[in-house]
N, C-alpha and C. Protein backbone atom coordinates (compact mmCIF):
# COMPACT_ATOMS: atom_id res chain seq x y z
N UNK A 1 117.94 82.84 88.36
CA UNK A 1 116.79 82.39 89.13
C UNK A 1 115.58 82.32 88.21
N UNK A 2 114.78 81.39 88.33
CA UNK A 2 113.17 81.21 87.45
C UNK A 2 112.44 81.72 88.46
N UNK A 3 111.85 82.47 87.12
CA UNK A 3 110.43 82.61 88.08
C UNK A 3 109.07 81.75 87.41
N UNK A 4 108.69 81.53 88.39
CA UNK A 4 107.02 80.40 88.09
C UNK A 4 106.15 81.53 89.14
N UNK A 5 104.94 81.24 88.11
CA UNK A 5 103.70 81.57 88.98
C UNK A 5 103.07 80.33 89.38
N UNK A 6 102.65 79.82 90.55
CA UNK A 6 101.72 79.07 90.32
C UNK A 6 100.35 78.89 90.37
N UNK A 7 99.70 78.15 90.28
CA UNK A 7 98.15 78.19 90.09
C UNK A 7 97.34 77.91 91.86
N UNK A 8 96.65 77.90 92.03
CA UNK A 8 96.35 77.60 93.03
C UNK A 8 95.25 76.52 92.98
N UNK A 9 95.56 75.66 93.93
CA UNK A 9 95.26 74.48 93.58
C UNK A 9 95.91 73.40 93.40
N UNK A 10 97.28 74.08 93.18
CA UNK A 10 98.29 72.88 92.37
C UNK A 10 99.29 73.21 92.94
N UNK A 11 99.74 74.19 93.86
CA UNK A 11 100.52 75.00 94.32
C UNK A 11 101.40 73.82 95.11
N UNK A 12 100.85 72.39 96.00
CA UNK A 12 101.62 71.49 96.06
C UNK A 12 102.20 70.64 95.42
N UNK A 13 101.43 70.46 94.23
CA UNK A 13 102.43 69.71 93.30
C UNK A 13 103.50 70.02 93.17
N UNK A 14 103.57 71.46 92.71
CA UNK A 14 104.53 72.27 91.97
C UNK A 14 105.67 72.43 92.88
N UNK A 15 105.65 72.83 94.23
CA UNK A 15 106.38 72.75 95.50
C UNK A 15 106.92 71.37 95.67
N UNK A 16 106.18 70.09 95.51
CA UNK A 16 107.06 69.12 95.67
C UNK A 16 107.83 68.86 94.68
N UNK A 17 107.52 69.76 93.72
CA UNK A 17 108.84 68.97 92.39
C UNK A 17 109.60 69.88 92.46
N UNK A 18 109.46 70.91 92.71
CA UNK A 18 110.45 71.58 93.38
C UNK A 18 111.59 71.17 94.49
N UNK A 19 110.86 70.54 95.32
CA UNK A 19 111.51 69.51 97.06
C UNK A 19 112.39 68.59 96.18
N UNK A 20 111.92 67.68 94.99
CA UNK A 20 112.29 66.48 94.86
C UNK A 20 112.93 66.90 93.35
N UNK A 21 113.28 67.41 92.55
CA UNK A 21 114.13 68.17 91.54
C UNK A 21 115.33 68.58 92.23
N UNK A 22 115.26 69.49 92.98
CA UNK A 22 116.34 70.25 93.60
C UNK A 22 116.94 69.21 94.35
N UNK A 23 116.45 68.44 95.28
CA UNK A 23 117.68 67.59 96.06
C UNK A 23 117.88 66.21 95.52
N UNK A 24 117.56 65.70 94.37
CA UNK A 24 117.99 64.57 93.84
C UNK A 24 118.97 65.85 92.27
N UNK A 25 118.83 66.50 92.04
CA UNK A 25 119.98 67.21 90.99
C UNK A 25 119.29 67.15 89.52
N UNK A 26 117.59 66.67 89.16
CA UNK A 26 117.34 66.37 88.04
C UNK A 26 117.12 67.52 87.57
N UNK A 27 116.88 67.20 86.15
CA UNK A 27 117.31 68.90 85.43
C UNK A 27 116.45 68.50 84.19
N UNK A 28 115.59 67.06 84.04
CA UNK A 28 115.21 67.40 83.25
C UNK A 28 113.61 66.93 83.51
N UNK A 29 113.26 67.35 84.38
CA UNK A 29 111.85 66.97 84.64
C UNK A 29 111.16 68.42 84.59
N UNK A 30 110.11 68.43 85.43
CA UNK A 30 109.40 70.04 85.34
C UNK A 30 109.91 71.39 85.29
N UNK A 31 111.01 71.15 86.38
CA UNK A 31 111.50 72.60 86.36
C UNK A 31 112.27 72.68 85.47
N UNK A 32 113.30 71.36 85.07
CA UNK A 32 114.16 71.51 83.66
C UNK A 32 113.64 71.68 82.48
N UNK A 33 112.08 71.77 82.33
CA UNK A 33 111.22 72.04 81.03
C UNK A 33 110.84 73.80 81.46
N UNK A 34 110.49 73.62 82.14
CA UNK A 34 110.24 75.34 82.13
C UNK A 34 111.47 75.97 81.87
N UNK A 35 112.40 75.82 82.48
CA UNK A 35 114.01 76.45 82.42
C UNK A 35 114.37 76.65 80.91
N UNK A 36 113.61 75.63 80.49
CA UNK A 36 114.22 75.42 78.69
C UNK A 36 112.96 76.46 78.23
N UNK A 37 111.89 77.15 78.52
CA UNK A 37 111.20 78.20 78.11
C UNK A 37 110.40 77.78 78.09
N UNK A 38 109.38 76.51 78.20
CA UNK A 38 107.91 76.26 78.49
C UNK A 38 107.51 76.85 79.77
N UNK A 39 106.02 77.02 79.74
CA UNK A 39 105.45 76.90 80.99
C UNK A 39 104.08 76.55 81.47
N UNK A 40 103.84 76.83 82.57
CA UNK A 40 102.57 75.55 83.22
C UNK A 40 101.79 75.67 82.04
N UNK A 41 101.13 76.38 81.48
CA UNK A 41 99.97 76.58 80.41
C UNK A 41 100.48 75.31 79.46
N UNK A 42 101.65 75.20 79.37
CA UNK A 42 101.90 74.44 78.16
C UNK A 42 101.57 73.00 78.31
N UNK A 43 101.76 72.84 79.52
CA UNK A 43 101.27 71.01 80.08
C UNK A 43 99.80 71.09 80.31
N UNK A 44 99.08 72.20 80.40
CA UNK A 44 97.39 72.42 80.87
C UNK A 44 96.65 72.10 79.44
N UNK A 45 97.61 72.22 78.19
CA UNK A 45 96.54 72.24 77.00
C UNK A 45 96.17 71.07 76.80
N UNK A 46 95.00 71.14 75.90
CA UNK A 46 94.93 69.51 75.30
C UNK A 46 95.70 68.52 74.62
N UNK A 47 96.01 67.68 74.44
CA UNK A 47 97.41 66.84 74.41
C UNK A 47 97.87 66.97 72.78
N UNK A 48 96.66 67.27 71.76
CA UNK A 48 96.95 67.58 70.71
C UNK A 48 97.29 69.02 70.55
N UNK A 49 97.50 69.56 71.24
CA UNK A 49 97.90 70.82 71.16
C UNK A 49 99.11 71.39 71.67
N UNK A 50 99.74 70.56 72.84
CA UNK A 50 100.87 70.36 73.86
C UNK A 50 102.00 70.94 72.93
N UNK A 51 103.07 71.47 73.10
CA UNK A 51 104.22 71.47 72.56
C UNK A 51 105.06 69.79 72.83
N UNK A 52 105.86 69.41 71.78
CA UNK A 52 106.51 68.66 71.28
C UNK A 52 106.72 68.38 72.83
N UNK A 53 107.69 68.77 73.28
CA UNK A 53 108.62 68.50 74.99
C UNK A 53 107.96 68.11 76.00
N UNK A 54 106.48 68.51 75.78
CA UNK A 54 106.03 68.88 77.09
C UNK A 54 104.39 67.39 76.99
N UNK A 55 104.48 66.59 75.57
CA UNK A 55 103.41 65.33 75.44
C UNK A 55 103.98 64.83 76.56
N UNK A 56 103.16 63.92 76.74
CA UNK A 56 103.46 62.99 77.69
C UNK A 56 104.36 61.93 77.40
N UNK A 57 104.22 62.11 76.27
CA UNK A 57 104.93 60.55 75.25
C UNK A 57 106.27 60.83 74.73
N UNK A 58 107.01 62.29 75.10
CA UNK A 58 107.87 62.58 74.64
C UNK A 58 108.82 63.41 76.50
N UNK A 59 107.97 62.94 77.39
CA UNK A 59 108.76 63.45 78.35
C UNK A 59 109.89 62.43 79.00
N UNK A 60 111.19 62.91 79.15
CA UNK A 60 112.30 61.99 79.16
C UNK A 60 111.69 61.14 81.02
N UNK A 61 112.49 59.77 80.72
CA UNK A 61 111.98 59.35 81.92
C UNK A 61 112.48 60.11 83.33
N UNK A 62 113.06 60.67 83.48
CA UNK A 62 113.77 61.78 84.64
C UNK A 62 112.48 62.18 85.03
N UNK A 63 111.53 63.27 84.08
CA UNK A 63 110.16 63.51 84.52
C UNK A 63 109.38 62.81 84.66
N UNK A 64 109.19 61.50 84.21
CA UNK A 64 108.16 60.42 84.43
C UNK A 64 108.23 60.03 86.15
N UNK A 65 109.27 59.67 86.51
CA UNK A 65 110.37 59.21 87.53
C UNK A 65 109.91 60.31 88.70
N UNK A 66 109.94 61.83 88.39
CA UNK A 66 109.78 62.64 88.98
C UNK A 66 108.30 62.62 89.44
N UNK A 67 107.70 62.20 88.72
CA UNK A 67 106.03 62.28 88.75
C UNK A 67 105.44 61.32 89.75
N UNK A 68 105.94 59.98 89.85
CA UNK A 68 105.68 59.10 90.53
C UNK A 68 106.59 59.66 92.22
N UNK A 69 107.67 60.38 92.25
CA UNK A 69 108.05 60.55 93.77
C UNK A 69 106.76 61.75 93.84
N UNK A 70 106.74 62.80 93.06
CA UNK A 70 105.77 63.43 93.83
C UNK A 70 104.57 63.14 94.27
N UNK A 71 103.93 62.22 92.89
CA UNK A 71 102.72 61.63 93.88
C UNK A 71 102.77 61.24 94.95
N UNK A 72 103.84 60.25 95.06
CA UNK A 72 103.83 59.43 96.53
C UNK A 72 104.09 60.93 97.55
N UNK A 73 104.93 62.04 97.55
CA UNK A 73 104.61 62.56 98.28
C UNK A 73 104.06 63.42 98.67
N UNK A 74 103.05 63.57 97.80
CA UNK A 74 101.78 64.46 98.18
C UNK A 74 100.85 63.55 98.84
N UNK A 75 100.55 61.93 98.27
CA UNK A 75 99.94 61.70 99.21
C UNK A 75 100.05 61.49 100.60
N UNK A 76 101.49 61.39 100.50
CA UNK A 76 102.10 61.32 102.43
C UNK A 76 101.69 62.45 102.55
N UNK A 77 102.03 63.69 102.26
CA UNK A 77 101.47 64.94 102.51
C UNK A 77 100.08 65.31 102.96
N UNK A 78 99.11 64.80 102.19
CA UNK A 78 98.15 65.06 102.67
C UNK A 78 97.64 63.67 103.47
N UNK A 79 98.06 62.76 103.73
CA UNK A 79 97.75 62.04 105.03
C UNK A 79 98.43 62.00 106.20
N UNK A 80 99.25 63.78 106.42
CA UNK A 80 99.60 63.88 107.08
C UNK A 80 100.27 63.03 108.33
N UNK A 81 101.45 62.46 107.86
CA UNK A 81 102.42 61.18 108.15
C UNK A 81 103.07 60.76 107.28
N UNK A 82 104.65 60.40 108.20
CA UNK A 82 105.45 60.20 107.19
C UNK A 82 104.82 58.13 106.38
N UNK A 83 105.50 58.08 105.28
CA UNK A 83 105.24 56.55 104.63
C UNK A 83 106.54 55.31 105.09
N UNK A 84 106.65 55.38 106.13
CA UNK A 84 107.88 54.09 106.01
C UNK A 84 108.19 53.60 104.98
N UNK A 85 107.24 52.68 103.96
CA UNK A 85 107.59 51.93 102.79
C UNK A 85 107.83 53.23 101.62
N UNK A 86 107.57 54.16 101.92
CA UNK A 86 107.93 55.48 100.36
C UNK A 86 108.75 54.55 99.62
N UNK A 87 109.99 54.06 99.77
CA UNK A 87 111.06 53.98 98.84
C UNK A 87 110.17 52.56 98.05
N UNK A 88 109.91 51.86 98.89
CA UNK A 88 109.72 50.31 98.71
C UNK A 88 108.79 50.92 97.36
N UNK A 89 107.61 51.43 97.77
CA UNK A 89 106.42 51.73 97.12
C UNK A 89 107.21 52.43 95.77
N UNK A 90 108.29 53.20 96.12
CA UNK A 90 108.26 53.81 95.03
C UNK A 90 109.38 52.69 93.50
N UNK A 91 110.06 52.05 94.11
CA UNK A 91 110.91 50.75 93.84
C UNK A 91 109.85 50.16 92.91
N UNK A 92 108.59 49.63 93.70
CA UNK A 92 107.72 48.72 92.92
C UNK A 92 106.90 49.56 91.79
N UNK A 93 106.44 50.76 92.21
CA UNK A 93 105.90 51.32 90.93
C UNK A 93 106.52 51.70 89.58
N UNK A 94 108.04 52.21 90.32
CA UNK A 94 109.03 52.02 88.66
C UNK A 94 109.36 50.34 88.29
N UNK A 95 109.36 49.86 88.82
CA UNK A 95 109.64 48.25 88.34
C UNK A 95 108.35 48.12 87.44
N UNK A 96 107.04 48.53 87.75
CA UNK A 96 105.87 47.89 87.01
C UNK A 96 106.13 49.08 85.77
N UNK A 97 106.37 49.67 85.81
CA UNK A 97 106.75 51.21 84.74
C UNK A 97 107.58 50.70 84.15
N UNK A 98 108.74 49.77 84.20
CA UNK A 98 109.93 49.90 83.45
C UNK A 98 110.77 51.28 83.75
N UNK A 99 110.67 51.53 84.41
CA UNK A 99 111.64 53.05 84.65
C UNK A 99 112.56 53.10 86.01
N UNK A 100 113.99 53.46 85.98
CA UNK A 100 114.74 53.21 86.43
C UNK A 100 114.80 54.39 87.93
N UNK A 101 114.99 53.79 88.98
CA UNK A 101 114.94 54.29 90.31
C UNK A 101 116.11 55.34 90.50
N UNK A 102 115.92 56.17 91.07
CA UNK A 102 117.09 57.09 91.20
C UNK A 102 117.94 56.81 92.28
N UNK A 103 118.95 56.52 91.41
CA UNK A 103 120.60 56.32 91.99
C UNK A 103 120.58 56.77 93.22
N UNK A 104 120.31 58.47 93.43
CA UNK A 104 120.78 59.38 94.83
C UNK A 104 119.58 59.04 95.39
N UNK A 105 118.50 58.20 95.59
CA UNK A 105 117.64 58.73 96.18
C UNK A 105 117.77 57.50 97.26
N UNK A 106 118.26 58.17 98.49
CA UNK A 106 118.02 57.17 100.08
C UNK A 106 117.28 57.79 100.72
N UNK A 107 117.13 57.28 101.89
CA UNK A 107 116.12 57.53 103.03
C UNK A 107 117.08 59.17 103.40
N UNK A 108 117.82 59.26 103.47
CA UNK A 108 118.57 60.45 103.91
C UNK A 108 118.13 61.67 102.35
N UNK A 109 118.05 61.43 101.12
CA UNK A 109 118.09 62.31 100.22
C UNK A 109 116.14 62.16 100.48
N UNK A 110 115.70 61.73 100.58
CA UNK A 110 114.07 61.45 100.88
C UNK A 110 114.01 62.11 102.25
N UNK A 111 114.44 62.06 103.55
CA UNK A 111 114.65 63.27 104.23
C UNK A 111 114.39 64.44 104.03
N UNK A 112 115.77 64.69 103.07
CA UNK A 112 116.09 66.36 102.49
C UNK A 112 114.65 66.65 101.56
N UNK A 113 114.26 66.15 100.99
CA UNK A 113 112.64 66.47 100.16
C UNK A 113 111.76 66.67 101.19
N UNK A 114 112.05 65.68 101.86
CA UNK A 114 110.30 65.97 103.01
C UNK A 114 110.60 67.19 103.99
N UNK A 115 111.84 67.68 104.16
CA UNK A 115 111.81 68.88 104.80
C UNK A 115 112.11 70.18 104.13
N UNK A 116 112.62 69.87 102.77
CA UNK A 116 112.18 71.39 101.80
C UNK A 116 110.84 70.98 101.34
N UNK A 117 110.35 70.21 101.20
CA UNK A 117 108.75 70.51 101.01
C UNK A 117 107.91 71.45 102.09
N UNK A 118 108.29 70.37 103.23
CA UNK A 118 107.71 71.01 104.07
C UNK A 118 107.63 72.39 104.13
N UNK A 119 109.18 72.73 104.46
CA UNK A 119 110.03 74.59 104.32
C UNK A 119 108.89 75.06 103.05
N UNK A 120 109.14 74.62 101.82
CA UNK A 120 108.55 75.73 101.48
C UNK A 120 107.33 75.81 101.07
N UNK A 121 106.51 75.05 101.52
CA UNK A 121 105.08 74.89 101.79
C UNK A 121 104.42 75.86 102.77
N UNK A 122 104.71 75.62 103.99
CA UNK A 122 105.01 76.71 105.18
C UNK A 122 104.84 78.14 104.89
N UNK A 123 106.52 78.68 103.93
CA UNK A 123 106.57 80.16 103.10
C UNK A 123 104.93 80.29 102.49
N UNK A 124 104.93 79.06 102.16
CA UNK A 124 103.39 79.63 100.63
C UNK A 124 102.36 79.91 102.05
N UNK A 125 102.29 79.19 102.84
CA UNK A 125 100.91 79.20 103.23
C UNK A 125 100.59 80.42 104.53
N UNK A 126 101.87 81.34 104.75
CA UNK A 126 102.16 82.57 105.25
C UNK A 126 101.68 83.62 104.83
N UNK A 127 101.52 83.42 102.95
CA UNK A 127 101.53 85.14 102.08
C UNK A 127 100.08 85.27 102.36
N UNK A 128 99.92 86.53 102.33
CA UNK A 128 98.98 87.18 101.87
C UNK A 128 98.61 87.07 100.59
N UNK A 129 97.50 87.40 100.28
CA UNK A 129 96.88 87.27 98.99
C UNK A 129 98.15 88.15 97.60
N UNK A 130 97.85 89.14 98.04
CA UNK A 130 99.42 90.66 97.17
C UNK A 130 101.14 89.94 97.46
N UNK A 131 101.31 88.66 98.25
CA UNK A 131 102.75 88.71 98.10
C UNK A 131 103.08 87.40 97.35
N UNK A 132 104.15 87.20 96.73
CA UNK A 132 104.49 85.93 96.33
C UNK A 132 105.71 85.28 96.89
N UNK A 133 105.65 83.94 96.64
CA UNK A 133 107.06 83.24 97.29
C UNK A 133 108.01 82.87 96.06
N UNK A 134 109.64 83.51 96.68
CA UNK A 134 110.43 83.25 95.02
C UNK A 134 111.40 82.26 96.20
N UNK A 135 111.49 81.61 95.12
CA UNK A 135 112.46 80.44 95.60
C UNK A 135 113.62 80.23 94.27
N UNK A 136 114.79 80.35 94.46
CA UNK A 136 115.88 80.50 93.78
C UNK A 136 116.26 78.84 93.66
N UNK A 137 115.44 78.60 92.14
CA UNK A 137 115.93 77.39 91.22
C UNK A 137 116.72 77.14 90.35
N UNK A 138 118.07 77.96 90.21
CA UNK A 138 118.70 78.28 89.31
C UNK A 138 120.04 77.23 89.74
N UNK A 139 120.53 75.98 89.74
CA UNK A 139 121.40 75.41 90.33
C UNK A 139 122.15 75.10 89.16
N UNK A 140 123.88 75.01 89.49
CA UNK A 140 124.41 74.83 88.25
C UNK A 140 124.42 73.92 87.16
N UNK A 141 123.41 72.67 87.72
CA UNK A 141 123.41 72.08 86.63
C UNK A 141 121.91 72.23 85.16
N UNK A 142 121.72 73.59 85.92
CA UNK A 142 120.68 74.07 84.63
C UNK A 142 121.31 74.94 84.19
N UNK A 143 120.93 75.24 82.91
CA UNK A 143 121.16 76.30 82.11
C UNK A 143 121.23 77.46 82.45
């Protein structure tokens, strides 16, 4: 199991790549960079300072890919409603990217994200200040 702290503030980002890592199987986007021993600090520095893995210019497209579903669903998130077009929207923004759409990802695997987001959004927004939420990211296709 990993453990992450997260920041607050960002605490949804981090939760949706969590939602959308775990049920599409990618392993090498955020959580598959921390897993490999980076962490958040390491993407917070200045870009000349970044470790090798973690530039922007050196992140495999899996995380690029990953970046664009979470945006889209944070902003469904916070406009509280689901996006009918999500997929469409998300289709056209990797087409203008050059970056390739994920195979597993249907309206049914887009489902399963919008309701472990949800789930463990929920957990976070329960704790008290003294408790934390561990969520067991350890799936066999990581390390």
């Amino acid at each position: 199991m990993m453990a992450l702290r997260l920041h607050r503030g960002l605490e949804t980002h981090d939760l949706a790549h969590y939602a959308v890592e775990s049920a599409l199987r990618f392993s090498k986007a955020f959580y598959g960079i921390i897993n490999e021993g980076y962490n958040i600090s390491n993407f917070e520095l200045p870009k000349d300072q970044k470790p090798f893995a973690v530039k922007p210019e050196n992140l495999q497209k899996e995380a690029i890919v990953t970046e664009h579903i979470v945006n889209l669903l944070e902003v469904e998130f916070l406009n509280s409603g689901h996006n009918d077009m999500f997929i469409k929207e998300l289709e056209a923004v990797l087409k203008d990217n050059n970056l390739p759409f994920p195979k597993n990802l249907t309206e049914v695997t887009l489902h399963t994200i919008r309701n472990s987001y949800q789930n463990v959004y929920n957990q976070w927004l329960v704790l008290n200040e003294d408790q934390e939420l561990r969520i067991d990211f350890k799936p066999s296709y990581l390390k």
